[in-house]
Protein backbone atom coordinates (compact mmCIF):
# COMPACT_ATOMS: atom_id res chain seq x y z
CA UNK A 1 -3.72 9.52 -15.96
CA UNK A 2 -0.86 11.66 -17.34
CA UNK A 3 2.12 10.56 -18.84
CA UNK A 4 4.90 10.50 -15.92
CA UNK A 5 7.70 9.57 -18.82
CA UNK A 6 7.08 13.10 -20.40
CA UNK A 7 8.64 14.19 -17.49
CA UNK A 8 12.46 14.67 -17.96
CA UNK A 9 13.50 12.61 -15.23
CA UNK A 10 17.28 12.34 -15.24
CA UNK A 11 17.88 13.98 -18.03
CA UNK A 12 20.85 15.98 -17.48
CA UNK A 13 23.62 15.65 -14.34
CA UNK A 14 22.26 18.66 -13.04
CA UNK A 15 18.52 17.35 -12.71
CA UNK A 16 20.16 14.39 -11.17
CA UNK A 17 22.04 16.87 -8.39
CA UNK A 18 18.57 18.37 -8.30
CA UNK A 19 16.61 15.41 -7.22
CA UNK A 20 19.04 14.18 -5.30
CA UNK A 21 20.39 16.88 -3.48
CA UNK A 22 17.63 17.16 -0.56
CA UNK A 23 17.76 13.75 0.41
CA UNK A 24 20.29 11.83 1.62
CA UNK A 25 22.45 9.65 0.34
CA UNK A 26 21.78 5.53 1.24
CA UNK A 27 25.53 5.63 1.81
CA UNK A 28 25.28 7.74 4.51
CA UNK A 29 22.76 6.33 6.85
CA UNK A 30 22.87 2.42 7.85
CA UNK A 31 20.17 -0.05 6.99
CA UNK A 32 18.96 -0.45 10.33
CA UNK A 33 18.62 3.25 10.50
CA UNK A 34 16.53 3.15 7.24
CA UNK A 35 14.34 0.18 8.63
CA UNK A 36 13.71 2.64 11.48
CA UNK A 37 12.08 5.32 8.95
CA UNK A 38 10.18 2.78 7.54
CA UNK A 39 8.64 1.35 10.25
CA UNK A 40 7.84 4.22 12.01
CA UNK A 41 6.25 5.84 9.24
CA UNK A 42 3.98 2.42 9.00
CA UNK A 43 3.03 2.39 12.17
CA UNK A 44 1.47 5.59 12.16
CA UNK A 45 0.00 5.39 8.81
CA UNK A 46 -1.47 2.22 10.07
CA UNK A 47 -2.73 3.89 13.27
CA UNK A 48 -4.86 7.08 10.87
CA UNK A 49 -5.86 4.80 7.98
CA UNK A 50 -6.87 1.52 9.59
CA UNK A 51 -11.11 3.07 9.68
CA UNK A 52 -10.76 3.55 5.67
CA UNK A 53 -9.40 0.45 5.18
CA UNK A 54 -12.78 -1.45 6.95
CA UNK A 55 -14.57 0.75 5.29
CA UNK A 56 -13.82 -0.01 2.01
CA UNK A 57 -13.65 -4.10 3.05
CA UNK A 58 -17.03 -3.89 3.72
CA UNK A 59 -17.75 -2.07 0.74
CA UNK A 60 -16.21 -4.53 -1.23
CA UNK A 61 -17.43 -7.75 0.11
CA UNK A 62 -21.11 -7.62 -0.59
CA UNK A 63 -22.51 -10.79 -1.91
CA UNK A 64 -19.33 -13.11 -1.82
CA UNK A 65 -19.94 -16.68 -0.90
CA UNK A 66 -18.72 -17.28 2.82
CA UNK A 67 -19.34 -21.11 3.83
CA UNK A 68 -18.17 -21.77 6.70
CA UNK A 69 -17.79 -18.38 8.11
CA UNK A 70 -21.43 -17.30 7.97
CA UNK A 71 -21.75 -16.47 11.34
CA UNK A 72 -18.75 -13.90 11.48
CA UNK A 73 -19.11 -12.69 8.18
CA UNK A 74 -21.50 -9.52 6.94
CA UNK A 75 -23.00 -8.41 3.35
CA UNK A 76 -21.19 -5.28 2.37
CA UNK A 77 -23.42 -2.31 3.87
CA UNK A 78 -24.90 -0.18 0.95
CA UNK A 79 -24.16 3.51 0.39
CA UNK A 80 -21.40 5.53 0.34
CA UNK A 81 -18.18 6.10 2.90
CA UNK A 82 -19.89 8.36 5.35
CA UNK A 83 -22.79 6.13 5.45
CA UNK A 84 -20.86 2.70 5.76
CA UNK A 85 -18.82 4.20 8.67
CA UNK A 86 -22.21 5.61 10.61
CA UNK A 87 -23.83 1.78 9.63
CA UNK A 88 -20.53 0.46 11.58
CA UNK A 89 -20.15 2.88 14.46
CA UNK A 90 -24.24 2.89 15.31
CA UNK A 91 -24.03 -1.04 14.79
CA UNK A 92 -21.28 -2.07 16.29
CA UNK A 93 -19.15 0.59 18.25
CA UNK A 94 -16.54 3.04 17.42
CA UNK A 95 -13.87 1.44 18.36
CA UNK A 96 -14.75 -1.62 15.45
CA UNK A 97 -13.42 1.10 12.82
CA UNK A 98 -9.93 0.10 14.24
CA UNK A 99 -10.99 -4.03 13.45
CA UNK A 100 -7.66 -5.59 12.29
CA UNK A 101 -5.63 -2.86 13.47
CA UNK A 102 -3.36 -5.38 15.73
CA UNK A 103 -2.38 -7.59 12.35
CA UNK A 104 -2.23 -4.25 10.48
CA UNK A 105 0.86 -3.13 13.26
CA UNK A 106 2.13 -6.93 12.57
CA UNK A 107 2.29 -6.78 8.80
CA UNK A 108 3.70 -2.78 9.24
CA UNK A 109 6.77 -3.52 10.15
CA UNK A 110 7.97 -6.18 7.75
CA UNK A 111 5.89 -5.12 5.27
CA UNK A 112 7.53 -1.41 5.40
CA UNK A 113 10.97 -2.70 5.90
CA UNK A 114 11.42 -5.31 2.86
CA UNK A 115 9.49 -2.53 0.65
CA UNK A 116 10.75 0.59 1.01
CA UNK A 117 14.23 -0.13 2.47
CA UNK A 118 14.53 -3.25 -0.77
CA UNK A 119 13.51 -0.35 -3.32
CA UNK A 120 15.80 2.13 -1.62
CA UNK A 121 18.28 -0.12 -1.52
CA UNK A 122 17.88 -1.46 -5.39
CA UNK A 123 17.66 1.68 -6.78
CA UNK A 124 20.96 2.57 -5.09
CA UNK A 125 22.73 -0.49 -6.55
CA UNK A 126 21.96 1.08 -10.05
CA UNK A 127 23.32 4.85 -8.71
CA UNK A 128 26.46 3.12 -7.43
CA UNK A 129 27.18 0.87 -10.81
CA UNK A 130 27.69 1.11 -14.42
CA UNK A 131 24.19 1.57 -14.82
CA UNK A 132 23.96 4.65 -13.65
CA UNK A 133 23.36 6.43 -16.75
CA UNK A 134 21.27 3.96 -18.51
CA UNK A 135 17.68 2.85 -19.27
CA UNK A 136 17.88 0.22 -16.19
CA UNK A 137 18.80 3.17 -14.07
CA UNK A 138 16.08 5.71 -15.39
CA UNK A 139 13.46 3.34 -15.23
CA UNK A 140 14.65 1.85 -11.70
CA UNK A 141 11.02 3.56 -10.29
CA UNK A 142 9.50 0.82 -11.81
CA UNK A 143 10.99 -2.11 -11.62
CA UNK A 144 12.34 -1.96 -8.20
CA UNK A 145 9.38 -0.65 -6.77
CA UNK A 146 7.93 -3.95 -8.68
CA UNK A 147 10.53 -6.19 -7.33
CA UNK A 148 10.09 -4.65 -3.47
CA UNK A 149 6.39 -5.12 -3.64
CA UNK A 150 6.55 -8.80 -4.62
CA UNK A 151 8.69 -9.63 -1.99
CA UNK A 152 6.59 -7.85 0.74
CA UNK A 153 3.14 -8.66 -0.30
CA UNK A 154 3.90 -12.62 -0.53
CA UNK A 155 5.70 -12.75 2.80
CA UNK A 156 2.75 -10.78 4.71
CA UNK A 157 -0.14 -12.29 2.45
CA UNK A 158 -0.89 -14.57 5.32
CA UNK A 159 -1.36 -12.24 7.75
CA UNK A 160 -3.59 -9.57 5.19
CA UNK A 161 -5.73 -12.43 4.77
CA UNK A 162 -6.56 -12.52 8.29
CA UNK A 163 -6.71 -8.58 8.43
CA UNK A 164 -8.91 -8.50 5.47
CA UNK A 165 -11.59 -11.39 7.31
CA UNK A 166 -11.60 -9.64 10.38
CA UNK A 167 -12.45 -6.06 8.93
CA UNK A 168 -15.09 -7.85 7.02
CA UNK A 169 -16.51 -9.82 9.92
CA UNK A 170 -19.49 -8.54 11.94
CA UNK A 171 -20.09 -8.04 15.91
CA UNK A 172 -17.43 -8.01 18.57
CA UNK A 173 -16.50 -11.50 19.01
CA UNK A 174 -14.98 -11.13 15.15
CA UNK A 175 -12.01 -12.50 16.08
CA UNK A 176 -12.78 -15.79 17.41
CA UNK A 177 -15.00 -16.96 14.48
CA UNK A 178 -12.63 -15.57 12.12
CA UNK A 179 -9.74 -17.73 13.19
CA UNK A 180 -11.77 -20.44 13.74
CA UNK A 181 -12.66 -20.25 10.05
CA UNK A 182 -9.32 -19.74 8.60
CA UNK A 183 -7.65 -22.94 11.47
CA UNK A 184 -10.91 -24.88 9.27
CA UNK A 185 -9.76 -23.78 6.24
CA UNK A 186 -6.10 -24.97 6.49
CA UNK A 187 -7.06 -27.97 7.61
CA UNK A 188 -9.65 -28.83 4.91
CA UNK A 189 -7.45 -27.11 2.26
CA UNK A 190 -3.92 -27.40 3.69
CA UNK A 191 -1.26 -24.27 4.58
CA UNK A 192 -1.22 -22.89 1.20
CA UNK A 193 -4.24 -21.42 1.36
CA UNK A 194 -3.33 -18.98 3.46
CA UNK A 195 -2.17 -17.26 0.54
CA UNK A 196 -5.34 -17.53 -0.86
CA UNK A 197 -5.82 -14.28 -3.36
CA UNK A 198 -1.97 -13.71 -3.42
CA UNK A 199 -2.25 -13.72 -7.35
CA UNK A 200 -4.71 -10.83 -6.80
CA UNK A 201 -3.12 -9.37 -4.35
CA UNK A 202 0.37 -9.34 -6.34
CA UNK A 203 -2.24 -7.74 -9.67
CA UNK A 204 -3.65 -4.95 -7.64
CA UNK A 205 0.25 -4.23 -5.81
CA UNK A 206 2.78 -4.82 -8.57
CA UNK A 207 1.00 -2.39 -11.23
CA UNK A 208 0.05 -0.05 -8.32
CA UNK A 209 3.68 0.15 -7.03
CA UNK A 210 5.31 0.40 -10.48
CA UNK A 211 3.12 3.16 -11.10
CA UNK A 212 3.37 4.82 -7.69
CA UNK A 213 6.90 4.76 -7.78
CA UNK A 214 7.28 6.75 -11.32
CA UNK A 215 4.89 9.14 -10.61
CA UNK A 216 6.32 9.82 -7.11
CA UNK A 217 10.03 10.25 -8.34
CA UNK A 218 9.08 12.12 -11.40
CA UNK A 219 6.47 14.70 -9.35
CA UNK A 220 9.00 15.03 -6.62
CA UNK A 221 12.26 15.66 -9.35
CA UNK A 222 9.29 18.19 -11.02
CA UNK A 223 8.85 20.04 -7.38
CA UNK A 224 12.51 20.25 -6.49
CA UNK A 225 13.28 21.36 -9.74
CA UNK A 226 11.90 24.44 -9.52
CA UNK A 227 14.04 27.68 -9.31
CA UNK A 228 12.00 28.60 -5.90
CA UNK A 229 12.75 25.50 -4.45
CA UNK A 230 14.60 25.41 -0.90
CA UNK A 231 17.14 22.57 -0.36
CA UNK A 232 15.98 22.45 3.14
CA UNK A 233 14.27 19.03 5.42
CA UNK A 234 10.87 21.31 5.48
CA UNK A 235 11.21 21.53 1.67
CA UNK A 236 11.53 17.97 1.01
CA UNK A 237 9.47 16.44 3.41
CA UNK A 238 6.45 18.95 1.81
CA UNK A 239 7.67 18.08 -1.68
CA UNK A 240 7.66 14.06 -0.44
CA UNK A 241 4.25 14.50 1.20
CA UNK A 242 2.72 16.85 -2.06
CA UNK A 243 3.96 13.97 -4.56
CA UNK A 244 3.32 11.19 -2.61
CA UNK A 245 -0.53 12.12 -2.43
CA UNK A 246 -0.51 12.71 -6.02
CA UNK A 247 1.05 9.38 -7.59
CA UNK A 248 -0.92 7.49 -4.76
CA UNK A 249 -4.20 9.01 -5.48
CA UNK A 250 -4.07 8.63 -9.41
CA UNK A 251 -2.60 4.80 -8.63
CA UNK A 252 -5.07 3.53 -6.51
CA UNK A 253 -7.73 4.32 -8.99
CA UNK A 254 -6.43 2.81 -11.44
CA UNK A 255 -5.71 -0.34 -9.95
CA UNK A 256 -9.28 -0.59 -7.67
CA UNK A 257 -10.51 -3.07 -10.10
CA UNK A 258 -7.89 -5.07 -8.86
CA UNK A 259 -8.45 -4.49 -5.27
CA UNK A 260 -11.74 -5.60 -5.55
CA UNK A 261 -10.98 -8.85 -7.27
CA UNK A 262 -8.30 -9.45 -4.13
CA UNK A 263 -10.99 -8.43 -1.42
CA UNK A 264 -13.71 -10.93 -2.55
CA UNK A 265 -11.21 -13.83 -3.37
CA UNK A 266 -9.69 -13.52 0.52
CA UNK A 267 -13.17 -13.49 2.02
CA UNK A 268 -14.90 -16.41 -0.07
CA UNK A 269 -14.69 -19.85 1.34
CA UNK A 270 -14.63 -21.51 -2.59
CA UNK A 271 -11.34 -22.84 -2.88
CA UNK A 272 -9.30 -21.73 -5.90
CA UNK A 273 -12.13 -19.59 -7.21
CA UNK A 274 -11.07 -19.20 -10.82
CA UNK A 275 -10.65 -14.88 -11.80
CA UNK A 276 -12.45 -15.75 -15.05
CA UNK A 277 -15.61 -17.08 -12.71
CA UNK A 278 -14.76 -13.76 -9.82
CA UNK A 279 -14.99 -11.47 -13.18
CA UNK A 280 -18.14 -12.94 -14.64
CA UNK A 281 -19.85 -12.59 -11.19
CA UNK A 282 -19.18 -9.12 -10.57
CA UNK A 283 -20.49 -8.06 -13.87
CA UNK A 284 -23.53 -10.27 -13.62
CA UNK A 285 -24.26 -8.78 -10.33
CA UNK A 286 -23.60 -4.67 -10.83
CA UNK A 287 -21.80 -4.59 -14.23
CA UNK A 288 -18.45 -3.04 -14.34
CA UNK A 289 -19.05 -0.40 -12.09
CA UNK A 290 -18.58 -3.32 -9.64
CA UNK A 291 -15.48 -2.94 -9.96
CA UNK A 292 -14.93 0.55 -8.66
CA UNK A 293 -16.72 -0.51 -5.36
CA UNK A 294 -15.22 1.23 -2.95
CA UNK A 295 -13.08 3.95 -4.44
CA UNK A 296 -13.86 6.61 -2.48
CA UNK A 297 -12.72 5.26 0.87
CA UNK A 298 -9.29 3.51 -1.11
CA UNK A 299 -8.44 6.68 -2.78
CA UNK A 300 -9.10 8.81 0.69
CA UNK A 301 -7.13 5.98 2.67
CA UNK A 302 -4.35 5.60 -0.24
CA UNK A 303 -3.56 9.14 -0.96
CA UNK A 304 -3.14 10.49 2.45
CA UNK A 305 -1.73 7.37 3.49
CA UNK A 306 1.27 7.36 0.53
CA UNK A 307 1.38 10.90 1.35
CA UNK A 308 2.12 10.21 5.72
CA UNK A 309 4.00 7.10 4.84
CA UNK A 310 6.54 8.37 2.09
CA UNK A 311 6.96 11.69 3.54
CA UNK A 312 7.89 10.27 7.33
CA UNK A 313 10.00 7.64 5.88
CA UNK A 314 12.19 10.75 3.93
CA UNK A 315 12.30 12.61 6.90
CA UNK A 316 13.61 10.13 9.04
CA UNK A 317 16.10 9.45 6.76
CA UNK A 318 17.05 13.06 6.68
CA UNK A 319 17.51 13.18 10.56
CA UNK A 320 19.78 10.22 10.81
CA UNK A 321 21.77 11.87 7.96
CA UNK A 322 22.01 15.10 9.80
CA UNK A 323 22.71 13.28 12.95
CA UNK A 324 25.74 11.66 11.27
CA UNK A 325 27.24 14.91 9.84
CA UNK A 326 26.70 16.47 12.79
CA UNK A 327 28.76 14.04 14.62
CA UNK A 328 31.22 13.96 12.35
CA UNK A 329 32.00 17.51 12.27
């Protein structure tokens, strides 16, 4: 994975007018209208990327202990994407590629709104402040994007363990057997453990973010830097959506290993499996390729996903913002 910090990001005022001059400022837009962007960009990158998602949930869960939950839970299918999703569609229906897609919508709009409007809105604080020219401010990619992802991923965790059950369960009537076992589970283990994996979940997301976040910012300042470059909506949103793809492609496999780790800790019914005893198992039963299960289908879903989400989110920024010069002129 390249170096995004070879990049001069900020480096002079005018690479700062640069990167900033396509998109608008958080000034001039209102939080609600930002929360808008957000969630409409989740919703539809829900809506396309939901099939990859149970693809690579089944991919991931073969062989994890499920007591309890036996009778709605599946082996991983062998083979690769295409295969998985034929396995699924001749098995169970077309329409089961979309499994979790209703808690996916849930956890969209929250989950959009406290991340990307909480890093907007933190990386604008260090814009707007005496930071603004300082190592806090350059590296603001990282750390808020950090911060953002912490605060999303433990508020939803509930409901992505329940998405990530469901896309793992088998037959039609998923959804009754699945709650079923998670109602037994808090009551033999109490409400915490419906944030069962969230230490996973917060090792695949925080490292995954921080890097997303760099390499988006520093790809996109790269693009719009150029002398051919057209400070135009068209410009940035294809700029947005080219960088986007890029950082989220070259993040998600880096932090699969930790994906996979998450995946099987949601699904088994051992309570408080330790990550030492998780690790030890995967090796033992496919080595440390084990822990690349399911790349394929994360890096198709991820990239093209970062790419929809980050891209629709920028662009409906930049309509509110020309909506509100246009009104004011």
């Amino acid at each position: 994975m390249a170096d995004t910090n070879e990049l001069d990001f900020y480096e002079v005022d005018e690479a700062y007018v640069i990167q900033n001059s396509a998109i608008p400022n958080a000034g001039e837009i209102t939080s609600a209208e930002r929360m808008l962007s957000a969630c409409s960009g989740g919703v539809f990158t829900t809506l396309l990327m939901t099939p990859l998602d149970v693809v690579k949930v089944r991919m991931q869960s073969r062989d994890v202990p499920k007591r309890g939950l036996t009778s709605t839970v599946t082996p991983a299918l062998n083979g690769g994407t295409l295969t998985v999703m034929k396995s699924i569609i001749h098995g169970e229906g077309f329409f089961m590629l979309w499994r979790g897609l209703s808690a996916g919508l849930v956890m969209a709009v929250p989950s959009t709104v406290i991340y990307f409007a909480g890093y907007d809105w933190m990386r604008q604080q260090t814009q707007n402040s005496r930071f603004a020219n300082s190592v806090l401010h350059d590296s603001s990619p990282l750390w808020a994007g950090a911060l953002a992802r912490i605060v999303a991923a433990t508020i939803i965790s509930p409901l992505e363990l329940f998405r990530t059950r469901l896309q793992a369960a088998e037959g039609k009537h998923g959804v009754t057997g699945v709650s079923k076992g998670i109602i037994e589970m808090v009551k033999r283990d109490g409400p915490t453990s419906l944030w069962r994996g969230i230490s996973s979940t917060l090792l695949r997301d925080v490292p995954f973010s921080a890097f997303y976040w760099m390499g988006y910012e520093n790809i996109k300042h790269h693009l719009q830097s150029r002398p051919s470059y057209k400070h135009d909506t068209m410009s940035n949103f294809q700029s947005s959506f080219i960088a986007g793809a890029s950082s989220g492609m070259l993040a998600s496999v880096v932090t699969t290993p930790f994906d996979v780790i998450k995946t099987q800790r949601q699904i088994s019914s051992i309570k408080d499996m330790p990550l030492s005893r998780l690790i030890k198992d995967i090796i033992a039963s496919e080595g440390y390729k084990g822990f690349f299960r399911g790349t394929a289908p994360r890096v198709i879903k991820v990239a093209p996903g970062c790419a929809i989400m980050i891209s629709s989110y920028e662009f409906g920024k930049l309509v509110f913002a020309d909506r509100r010069r246009a009104k004011s002129t």
